[in-house]
PDB file of N, CA and C in Angstrom:
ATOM      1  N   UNK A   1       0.836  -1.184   0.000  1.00  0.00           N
ATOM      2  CA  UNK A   1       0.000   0.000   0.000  1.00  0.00           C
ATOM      3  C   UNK A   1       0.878   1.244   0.000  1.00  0.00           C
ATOM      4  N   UNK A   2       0.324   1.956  -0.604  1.00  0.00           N
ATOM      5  CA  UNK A   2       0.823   3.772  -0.910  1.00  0.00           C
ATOM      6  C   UNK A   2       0.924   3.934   0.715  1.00  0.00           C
ATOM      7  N   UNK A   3       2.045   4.953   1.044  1.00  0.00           N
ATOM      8  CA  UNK A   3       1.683   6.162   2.199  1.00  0.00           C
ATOM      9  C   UNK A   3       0.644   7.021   1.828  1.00  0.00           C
ATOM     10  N   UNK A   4      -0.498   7.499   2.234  1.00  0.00           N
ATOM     11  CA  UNK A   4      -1.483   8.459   1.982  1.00  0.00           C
ATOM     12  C   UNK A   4      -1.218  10.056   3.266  1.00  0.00           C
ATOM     13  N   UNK A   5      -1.331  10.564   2.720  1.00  0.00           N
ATOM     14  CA  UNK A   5      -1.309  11.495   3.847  1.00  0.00           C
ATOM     15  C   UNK A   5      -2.615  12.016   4.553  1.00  0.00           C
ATOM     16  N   UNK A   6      -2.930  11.713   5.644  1.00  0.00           N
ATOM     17  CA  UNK A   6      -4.117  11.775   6.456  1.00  0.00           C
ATOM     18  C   UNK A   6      -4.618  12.643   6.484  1.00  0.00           C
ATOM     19  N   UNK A   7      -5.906  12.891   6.231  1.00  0.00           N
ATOM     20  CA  UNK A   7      -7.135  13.998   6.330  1.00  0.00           C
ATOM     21  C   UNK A   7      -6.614  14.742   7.942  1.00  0.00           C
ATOM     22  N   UNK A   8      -6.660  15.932   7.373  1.00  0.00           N
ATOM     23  CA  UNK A   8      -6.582  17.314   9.195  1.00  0.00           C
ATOM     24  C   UNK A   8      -7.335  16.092  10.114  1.00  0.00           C
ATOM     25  N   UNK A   9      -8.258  16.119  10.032  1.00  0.00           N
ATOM     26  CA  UNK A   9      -9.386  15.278  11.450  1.00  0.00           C
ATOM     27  C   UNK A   9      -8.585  14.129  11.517  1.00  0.00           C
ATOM     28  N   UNK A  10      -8.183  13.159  10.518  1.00  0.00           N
ATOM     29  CA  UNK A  10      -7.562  12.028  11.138  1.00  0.00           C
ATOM     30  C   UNK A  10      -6.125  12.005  11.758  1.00  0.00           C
ATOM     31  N   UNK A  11      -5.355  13.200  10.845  1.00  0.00           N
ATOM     32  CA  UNK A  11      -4.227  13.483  12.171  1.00  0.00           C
ATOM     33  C   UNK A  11      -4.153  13.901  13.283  1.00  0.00           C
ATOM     34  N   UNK A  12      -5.429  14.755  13.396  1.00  0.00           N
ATOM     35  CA  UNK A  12      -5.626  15.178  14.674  1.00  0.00           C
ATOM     36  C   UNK A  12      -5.779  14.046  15.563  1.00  0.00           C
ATOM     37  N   UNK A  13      -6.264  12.994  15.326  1.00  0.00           N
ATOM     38  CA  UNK A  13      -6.285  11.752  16.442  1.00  0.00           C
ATOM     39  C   UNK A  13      -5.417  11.130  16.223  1.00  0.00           C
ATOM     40  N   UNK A  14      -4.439  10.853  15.080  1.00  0.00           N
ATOM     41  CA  UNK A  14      -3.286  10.720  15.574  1.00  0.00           C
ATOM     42  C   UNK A  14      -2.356  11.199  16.249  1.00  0.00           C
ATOM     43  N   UNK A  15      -2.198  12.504  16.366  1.00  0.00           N
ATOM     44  CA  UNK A  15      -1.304  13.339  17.113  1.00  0.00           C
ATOM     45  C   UNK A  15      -2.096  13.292  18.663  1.00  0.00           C
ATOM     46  N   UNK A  16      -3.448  13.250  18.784  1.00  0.00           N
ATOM     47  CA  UNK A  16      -3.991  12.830  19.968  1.00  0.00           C
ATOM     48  C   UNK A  16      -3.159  11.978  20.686  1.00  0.00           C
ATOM     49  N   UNK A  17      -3.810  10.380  19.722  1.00  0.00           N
ATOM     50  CA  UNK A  17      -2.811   9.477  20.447  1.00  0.00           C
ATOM     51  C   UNK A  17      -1.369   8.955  20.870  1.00  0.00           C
ATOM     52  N   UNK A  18      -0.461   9.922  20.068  1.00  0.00           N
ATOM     53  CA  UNK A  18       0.967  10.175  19.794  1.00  0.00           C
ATOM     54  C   UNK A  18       1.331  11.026  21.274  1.00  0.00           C
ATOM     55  N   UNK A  19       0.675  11.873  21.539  1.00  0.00           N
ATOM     56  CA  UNK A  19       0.997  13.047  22.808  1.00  0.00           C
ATOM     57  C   UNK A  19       0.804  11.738  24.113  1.00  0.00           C
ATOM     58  N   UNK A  20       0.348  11.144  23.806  1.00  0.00           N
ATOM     59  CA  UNK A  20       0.535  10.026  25.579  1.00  0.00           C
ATOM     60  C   UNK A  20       1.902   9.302  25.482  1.00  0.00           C
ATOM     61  N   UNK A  21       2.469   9.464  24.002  1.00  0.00           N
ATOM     62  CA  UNK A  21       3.762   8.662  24.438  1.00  0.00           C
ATOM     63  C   UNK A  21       4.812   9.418  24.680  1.00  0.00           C
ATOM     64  N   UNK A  22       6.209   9.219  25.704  1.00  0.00           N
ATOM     65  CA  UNK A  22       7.576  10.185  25.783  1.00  0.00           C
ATOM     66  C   UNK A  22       7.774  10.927  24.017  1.00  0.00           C
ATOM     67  N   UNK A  23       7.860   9.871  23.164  1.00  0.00           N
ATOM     68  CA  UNK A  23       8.180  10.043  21.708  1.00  0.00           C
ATOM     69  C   UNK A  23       7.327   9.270  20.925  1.00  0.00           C
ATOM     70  N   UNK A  24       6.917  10.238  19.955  1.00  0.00           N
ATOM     71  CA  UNK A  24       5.934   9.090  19.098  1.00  0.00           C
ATOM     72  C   UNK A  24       6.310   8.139  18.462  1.00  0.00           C
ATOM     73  N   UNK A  25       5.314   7.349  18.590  1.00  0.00           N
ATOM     74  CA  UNK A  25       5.171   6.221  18.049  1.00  0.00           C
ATOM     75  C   UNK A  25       4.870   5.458  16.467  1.00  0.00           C
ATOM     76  N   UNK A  26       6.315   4.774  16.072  1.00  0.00           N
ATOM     77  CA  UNK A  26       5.771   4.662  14.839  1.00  0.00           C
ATOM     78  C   UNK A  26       5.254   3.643  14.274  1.00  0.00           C
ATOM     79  N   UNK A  27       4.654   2.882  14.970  1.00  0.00           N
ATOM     80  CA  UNK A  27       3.747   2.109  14.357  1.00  0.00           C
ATOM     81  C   UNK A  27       2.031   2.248  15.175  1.00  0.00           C
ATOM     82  N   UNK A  28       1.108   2.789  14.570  1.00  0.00           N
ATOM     83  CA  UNK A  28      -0.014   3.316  15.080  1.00  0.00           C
ATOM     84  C   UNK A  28      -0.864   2.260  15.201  1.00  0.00           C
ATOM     85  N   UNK A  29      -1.547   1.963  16.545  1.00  0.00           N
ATOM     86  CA  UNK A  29      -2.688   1.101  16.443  1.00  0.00           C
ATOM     87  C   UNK A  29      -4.192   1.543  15.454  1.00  0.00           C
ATOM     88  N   UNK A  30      -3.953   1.772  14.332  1.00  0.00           N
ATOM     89  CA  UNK A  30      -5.046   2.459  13.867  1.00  0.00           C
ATOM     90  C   UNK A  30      -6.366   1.758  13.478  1.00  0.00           C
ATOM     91  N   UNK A  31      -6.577   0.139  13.624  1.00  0.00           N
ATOM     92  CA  UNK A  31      -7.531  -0.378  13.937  1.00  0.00           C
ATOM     93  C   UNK A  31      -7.924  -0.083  15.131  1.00  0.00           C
ATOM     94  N   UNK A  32      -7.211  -0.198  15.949  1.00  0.00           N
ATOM     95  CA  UNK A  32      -7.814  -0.123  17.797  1.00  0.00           C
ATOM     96  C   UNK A  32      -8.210   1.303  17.598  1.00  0.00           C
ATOM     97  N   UNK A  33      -7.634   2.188  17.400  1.00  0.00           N
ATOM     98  CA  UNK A  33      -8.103   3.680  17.401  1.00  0.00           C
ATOM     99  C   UNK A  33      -9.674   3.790  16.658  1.00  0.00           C
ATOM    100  N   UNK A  34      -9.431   2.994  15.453  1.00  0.00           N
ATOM    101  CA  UNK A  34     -10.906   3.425  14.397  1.00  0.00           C
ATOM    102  C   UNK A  34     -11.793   2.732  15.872  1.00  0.00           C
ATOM    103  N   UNK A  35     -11.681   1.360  16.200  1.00  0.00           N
ATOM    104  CA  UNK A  35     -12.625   0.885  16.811  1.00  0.00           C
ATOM    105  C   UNK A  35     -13.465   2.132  18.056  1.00  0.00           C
ATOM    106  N   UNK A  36     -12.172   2.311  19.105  1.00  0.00           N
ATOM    107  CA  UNK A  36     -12.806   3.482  19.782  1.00  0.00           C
ATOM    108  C   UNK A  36     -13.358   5.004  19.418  1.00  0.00           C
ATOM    109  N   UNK A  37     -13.010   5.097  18.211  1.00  0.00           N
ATOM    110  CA  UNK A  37     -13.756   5.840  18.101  1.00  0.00           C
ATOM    111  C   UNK A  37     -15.211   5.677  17.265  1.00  0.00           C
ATOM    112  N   UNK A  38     -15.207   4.460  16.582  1.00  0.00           N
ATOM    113  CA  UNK A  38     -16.802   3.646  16.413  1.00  0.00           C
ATOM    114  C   UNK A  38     -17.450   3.416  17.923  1.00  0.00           C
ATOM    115  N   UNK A  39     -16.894   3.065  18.643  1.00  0.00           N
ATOM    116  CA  UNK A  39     -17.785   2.866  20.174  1.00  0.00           C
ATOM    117  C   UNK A  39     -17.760   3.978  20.867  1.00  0.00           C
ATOM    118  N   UNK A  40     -17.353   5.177  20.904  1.00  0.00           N
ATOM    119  CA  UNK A  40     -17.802   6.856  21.266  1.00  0.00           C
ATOM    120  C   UNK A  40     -18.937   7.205  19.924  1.00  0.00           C
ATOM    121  N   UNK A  41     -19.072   6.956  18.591  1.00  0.00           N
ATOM    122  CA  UNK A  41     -19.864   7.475  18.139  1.00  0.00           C
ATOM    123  C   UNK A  41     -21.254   6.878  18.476  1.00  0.00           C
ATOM    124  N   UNK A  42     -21.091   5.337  18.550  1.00  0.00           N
ATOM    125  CA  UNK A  42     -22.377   4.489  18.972  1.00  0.00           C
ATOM    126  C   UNK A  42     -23.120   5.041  20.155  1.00  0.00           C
ATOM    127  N   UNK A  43     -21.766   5.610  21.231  1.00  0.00           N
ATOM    128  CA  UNK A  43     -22.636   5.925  22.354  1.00  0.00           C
ATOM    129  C   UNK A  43     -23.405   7.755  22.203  1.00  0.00           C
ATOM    130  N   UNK A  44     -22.183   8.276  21.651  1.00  0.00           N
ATOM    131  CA  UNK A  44     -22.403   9.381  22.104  1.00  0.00           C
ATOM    132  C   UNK A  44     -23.863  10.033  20.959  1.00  0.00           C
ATOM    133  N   UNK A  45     -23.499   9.419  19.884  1.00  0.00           N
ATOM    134  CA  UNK A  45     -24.460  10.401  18.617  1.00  0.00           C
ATOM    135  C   UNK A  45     -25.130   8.697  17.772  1.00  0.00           C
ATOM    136  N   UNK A  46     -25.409   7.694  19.076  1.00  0.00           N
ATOM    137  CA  UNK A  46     -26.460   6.440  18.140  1.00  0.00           C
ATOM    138  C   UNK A  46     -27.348   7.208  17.022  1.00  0.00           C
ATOM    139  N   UNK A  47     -27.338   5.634  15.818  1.00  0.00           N
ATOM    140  CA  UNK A  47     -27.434   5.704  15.124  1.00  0.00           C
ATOM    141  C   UNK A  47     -28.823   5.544  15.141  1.00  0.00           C
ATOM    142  N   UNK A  48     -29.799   6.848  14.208  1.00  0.00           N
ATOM    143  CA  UNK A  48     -30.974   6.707  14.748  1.00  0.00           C
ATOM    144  C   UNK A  48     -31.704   7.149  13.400  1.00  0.00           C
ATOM    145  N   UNK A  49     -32.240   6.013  12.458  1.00  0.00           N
ATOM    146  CA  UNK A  49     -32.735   6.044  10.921  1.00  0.00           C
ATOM    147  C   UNK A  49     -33.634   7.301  10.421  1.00  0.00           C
ATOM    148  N   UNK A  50     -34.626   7.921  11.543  1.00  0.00           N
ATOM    149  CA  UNK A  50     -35.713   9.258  11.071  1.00  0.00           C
ATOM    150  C   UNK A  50     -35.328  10.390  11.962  1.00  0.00           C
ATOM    151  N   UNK A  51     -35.702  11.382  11.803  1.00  0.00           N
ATOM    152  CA  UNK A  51     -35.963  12.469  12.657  1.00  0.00           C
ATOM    153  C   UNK A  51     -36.861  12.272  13.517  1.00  0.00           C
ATOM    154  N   UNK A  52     -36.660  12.789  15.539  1.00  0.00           N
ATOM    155  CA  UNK A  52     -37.583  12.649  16.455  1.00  0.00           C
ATOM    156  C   UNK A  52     -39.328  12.599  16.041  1.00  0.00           C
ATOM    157  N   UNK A  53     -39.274  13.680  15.301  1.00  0.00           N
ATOM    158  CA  UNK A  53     -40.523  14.248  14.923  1.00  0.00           C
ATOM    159  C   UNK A  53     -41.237  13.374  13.499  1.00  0.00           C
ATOM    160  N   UNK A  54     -42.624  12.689  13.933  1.00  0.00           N
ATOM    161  CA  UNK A  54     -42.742  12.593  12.214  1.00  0.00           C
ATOM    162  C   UNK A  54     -43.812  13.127  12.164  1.00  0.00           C
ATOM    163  N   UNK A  55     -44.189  12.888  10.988  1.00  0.00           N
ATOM    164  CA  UNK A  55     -45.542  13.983  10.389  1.00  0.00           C
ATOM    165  C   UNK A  55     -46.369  13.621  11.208  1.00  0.00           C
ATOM    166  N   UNK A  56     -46.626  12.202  11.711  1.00  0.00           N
ATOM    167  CA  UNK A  56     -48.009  11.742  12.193  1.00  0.00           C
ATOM    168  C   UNK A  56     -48.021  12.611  14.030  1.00  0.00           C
ATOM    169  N   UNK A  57     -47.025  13.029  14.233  1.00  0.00           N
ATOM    170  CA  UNK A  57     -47.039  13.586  15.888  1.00  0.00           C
ATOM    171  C   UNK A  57     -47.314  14.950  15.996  1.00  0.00           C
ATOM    172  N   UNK A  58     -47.872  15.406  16.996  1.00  0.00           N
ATOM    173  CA  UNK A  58     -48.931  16.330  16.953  1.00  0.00           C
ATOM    174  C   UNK A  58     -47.896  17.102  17.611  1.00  0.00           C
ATOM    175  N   UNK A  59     -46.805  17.615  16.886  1.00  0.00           N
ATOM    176  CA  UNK A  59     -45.975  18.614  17.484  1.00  0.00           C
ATOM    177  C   UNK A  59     -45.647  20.189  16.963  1.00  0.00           C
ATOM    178  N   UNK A  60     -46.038  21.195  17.061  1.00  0.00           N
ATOM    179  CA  UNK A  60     -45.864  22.256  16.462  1.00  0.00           C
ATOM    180  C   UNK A  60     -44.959  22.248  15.891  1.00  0.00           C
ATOM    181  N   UNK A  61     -44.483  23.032  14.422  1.00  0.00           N
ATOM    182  CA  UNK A  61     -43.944  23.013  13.239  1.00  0.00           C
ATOM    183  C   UNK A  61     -42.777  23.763  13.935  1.00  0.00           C
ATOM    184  N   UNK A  62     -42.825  24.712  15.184  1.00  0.00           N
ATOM    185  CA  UNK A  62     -41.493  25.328  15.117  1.00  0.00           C
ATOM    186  C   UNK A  62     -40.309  24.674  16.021  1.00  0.00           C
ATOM    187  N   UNK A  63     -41.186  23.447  16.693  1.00  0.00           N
ATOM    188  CA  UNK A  63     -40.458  22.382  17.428  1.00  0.00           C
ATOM    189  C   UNK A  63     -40.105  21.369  16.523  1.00  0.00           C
ATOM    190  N   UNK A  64     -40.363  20.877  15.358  1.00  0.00           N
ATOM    191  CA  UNK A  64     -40.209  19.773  14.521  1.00  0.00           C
ATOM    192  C   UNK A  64     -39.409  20.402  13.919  1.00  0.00           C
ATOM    193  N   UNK A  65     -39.217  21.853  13.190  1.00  0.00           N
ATOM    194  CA  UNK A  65     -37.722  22.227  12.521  1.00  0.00           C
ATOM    195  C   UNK A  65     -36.917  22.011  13.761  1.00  0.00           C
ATOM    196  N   UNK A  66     -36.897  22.406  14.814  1.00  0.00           N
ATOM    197  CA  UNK A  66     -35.837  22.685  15.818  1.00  0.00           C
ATOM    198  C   UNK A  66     -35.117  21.155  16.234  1.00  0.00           C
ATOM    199  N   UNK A  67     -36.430  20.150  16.200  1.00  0.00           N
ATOM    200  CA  UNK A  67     -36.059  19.050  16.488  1.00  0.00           C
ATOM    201  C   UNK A  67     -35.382  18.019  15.282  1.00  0.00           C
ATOM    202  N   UNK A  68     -35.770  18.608  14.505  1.00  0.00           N
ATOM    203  CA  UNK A  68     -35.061  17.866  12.935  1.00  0.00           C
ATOM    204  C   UNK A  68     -33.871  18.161  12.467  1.00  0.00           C
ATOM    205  N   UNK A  69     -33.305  19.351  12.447  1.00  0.00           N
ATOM    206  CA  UNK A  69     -32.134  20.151  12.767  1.00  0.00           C
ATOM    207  C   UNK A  69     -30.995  19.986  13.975  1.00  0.00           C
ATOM    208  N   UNK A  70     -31.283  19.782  15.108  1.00  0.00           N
ATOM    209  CA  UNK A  70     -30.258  18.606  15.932  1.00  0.00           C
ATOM    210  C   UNK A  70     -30.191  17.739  15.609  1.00  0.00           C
ATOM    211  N   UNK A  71     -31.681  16.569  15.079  1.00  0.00           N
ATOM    212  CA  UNK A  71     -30.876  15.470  14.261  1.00  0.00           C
ATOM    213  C   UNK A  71     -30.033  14.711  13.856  1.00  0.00           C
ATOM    214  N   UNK A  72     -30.721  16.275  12.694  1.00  0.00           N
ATOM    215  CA  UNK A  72     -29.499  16.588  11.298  1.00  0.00           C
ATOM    216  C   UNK A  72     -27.796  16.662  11.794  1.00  0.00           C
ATOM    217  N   UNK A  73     -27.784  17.311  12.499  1.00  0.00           N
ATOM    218  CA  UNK A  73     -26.443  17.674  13.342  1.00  0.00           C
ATOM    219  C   UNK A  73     -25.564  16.294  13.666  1.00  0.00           C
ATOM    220  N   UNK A  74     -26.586  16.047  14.567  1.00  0.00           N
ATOM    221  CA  UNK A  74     -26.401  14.667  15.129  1.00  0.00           C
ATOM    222  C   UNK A  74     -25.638  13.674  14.553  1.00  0.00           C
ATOM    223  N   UNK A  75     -26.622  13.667  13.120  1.00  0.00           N
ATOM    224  CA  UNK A  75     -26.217  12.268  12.141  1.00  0.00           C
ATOM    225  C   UNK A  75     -24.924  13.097  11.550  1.00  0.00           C
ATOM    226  N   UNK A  76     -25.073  14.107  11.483  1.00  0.00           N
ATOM    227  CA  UNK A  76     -23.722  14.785  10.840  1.00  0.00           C
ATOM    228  C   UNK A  76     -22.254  14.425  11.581  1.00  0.00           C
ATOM    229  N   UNK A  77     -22.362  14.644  12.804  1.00  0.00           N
ATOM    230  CA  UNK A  77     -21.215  14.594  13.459  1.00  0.00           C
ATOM    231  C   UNK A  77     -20.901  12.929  13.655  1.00  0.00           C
ATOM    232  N   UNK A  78     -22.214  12.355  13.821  1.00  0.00           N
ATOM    233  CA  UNK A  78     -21.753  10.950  13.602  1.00  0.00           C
ATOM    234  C   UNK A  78     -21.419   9.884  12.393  1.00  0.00           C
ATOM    235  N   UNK A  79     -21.592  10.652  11.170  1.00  0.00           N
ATOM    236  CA  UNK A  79     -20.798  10.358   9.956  1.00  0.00           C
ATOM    237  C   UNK A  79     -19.155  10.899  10.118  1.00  0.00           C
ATOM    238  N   UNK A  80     -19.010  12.291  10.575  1.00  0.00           N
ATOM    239  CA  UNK A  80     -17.965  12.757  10.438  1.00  0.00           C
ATOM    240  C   UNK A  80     -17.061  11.831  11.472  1.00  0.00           C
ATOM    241  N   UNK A  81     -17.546  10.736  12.530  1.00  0.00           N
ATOM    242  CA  UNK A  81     -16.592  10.237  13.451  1.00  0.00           C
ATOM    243  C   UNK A  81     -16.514   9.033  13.057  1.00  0.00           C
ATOM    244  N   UNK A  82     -17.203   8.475  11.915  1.00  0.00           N
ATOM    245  CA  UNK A  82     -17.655   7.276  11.235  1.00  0.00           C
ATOM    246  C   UNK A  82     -16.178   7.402   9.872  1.00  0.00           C
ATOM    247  N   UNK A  83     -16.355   8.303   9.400  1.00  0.00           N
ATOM    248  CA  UNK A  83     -15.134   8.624   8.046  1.00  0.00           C
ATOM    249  C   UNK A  83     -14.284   8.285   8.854  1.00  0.00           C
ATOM    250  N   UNK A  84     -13.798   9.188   9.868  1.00  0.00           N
ATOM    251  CA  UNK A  84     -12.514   9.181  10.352  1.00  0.00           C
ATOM    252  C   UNK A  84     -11.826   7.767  10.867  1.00  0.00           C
ATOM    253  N   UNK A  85     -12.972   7.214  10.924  1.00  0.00           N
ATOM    254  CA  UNK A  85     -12.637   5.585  11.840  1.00  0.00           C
ATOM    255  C   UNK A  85     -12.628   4.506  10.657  1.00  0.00           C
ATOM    256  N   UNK A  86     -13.007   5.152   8.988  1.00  0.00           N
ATOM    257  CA  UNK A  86     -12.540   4.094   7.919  1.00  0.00           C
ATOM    258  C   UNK A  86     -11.970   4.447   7.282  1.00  0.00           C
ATOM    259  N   UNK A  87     -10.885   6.092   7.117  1.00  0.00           N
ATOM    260  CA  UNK A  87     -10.009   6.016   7.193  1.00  0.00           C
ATOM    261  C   UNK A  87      -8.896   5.408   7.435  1.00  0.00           C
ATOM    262  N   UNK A  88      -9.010   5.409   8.748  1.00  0.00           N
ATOM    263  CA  UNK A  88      -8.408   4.910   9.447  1.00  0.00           C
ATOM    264  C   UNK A  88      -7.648   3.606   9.274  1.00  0.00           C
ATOM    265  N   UNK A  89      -8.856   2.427   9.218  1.00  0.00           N
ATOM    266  CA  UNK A  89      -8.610   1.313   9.045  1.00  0.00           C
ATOM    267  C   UNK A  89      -8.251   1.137   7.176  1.00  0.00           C
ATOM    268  N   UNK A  90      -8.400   1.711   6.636  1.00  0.00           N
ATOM    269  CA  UNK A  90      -7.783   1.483   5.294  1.00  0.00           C
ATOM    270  C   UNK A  90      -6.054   2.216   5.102  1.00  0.00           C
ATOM    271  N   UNK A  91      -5.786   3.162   6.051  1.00  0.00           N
ATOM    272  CA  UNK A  91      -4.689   3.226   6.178  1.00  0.00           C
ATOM    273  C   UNK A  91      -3.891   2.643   7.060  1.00  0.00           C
ATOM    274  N   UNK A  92      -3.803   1.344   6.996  1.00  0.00           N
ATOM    275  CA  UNK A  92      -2.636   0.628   7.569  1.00  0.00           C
ATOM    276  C   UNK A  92      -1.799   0.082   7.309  1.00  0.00           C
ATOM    277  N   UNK A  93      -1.102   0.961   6.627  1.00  0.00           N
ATOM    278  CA  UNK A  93       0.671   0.815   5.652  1.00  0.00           C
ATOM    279  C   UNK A  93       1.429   1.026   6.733  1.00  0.00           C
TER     280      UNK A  93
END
């Protein structure tokens, strides 16, 4: 496999996990890393198929944008911790 040079977000958790050692480390657990950070996204931003709100619930329209829009967020940030963790595991040169 090629060296690839790592996306900003995925060096950033490498250099994360690099700062706990005296000197970094050059061979990266970057399966174990993708994994924990798949089991912080599971917990923190679960994976959750619709928006709170559906049409059939009798919730005012300015609570169903508000509530569809964290979501949105939601699933956002938990794709963005999802990339970083298959990254990850495809870079292990």
């Amino acid at each position: 496999m090629t060296n690839r040079t790592p996306s900003p977000a995925a060096q950033a958790v490498l250099d994360a996990y690099n700062a706990g050692f005296i000197r970094p480390v050059a061979v990266h657990h970057k399966p174990r890393i993708a994994a924990a950070l798949r089991a912080a996204a599971d917990q923190v931003v679960p994976e959750q198929a619709e928006p709170p709100c559906g049409e059939s619930e009798p919730w005012p329209q300015s609570y169903q944008l508000m509530a569809d829009s964290k979501w949105e967020q939601r699933q956002k940030t938990r794709a963005e911790l999802l990339a970083i963790a298959a990254e990850l595991e495809g870079g292990n040169d």
